[in-house]
C-alpha atoms as a PDB file:
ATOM      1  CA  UNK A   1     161.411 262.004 188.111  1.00  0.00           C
ATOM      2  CA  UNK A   2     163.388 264.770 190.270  1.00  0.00           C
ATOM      3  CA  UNK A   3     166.210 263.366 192.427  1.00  0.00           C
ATOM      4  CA  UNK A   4     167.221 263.812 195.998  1.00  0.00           C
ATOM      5  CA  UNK A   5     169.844 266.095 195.507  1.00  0.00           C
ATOM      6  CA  UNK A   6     167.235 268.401 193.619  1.00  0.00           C
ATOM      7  CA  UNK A   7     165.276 267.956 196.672  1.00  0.00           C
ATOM      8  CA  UNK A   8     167.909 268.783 198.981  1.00  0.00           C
ATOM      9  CA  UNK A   9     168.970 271.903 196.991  1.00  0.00           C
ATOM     10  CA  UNK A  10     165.358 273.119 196.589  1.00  0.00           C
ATOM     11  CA  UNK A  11     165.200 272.889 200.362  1.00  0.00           C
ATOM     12  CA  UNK A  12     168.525 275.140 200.563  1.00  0.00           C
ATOM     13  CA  UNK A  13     167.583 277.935 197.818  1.00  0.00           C
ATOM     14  CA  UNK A  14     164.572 277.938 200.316  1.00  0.00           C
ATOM     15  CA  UNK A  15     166.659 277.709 203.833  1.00  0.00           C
ATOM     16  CA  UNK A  16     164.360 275.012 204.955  1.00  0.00           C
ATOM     17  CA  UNK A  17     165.166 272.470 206.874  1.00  0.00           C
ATOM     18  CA  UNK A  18     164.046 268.575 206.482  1.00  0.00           C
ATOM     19  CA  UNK A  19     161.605 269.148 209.372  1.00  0.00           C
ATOM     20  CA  UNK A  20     159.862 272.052 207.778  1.00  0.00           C
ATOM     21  CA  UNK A  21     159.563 270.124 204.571  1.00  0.00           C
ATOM     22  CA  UNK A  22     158.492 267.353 206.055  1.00  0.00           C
ATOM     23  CA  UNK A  23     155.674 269.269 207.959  1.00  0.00           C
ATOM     24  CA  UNK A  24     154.611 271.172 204.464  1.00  0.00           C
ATOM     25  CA  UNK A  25     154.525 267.974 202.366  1.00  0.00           C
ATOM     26  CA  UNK A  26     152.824 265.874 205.212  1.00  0.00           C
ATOM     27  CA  UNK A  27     154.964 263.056 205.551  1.00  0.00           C
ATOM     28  CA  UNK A  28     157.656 261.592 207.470  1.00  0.00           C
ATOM     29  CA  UNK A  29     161.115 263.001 208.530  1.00  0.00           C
ATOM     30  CA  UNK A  30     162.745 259.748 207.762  1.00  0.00           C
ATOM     31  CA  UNK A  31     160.999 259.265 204.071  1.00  0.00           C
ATOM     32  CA  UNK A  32     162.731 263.175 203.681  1.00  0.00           C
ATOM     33  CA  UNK A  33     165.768 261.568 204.155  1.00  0.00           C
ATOM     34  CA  UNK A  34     165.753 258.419 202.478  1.00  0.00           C
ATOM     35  CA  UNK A  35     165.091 260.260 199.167  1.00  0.00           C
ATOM     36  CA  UNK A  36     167.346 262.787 199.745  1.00  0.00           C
ATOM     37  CA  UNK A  37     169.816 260.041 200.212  1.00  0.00           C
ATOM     38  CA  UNK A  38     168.472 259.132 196.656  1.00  0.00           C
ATOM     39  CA  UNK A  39     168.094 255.843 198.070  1.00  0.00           C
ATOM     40  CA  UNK A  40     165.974 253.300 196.037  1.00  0.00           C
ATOM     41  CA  UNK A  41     162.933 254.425 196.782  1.00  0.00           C
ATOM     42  CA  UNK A  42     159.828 251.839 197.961  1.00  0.00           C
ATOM     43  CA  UNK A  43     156.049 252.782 196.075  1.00  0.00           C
ATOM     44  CA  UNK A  44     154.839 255.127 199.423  1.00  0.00           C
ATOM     45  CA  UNK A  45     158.039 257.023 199.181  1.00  0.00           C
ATOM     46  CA  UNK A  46     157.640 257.802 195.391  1.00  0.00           C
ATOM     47  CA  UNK A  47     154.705 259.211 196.768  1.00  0.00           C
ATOM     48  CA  UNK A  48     156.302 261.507 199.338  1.00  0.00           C
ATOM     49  CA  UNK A  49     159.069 262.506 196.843  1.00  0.00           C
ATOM     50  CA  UNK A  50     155.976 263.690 194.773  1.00  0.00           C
ATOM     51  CA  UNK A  51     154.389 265.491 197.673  1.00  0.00           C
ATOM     52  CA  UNK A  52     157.830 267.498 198.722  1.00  0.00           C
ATOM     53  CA  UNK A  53     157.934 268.247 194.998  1.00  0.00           C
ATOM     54  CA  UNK A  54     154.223 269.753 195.427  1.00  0.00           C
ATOM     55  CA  UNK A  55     155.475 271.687 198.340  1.00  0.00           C
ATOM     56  CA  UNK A  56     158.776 272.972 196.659  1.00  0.00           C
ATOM     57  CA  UNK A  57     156.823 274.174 194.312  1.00  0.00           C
ATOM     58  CA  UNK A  58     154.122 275.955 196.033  1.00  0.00           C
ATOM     59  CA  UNK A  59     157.025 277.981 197.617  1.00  0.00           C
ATOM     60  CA  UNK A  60     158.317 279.050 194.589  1.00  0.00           C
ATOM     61  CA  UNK A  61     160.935 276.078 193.419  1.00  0.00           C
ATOM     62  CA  UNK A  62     161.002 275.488 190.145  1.00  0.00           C
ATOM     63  CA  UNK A  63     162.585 271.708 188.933  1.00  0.00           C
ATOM     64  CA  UNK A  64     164.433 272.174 185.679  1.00  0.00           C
ATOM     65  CA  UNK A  65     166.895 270.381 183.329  1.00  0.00           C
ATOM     66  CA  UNK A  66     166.864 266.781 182.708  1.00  0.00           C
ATOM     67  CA  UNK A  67     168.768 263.275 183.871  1.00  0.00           C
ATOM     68  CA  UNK A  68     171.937 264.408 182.523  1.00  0.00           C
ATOM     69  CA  UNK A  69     171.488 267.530 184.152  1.00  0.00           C
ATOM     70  CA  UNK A  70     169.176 268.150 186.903  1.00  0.00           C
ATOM     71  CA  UNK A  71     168.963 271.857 188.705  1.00  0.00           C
ATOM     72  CA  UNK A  72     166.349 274.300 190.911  1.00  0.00           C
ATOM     73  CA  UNK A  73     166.075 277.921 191.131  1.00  0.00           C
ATOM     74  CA  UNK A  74     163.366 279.919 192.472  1.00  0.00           C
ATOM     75  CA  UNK A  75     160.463 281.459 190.146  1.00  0.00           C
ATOM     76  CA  UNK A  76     160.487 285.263 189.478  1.00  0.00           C
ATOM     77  CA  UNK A  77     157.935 287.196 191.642  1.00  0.00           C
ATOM     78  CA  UNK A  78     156.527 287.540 188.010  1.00  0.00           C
ATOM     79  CA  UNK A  79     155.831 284.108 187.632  1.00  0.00           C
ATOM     80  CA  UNK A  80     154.734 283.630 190.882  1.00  0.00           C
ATOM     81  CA  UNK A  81     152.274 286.601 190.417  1.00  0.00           C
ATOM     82  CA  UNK A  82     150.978 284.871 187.220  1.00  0.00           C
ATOM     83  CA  UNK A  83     150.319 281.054 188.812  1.00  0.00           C
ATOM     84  CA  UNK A  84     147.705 282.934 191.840  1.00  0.00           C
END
């Protein structure tokens, strides 16, 4: 499972803020929050954090590494090209 700070740095490679995540993944400001504050997270949230992850990456985010050592960066416009 990605973490909040992958979240929060997806958001920045992006220059979006909270709100406009929140509006592209369809949920709450305050559940944006709470799991970028990598808060324990409560069953609905798990689902949001999957939904901002489905939005991150239908911008062009891609989640990489592991636990020890999460990262983001953005796809190449070749990649992108390939997933339409």
């Amino acid at each position: 499972m990605i973490s909040g700070s992958q979240i929060r740095a997806a958001r920045a490679l992006l220059r979006w803020t909270p709100r406009m995540l929140a509006d592209r993944a369809a949920v709450n400001l305050s559940d944006i929050y709470a799991i970028e504050e990598s808060r324990r997270l409560a069953p609905r949230q798990r689902e949001n954090l999957a939904s901002a992850q489905n939005a991150l990456e239908a911008a062009g985010v891609e989640f990489i590494g592991d636990s020890y050592a999460p990262g983001v960066r953005l796809k190449t416009r070749r990649q992108m090209r390939s997933t339409l």
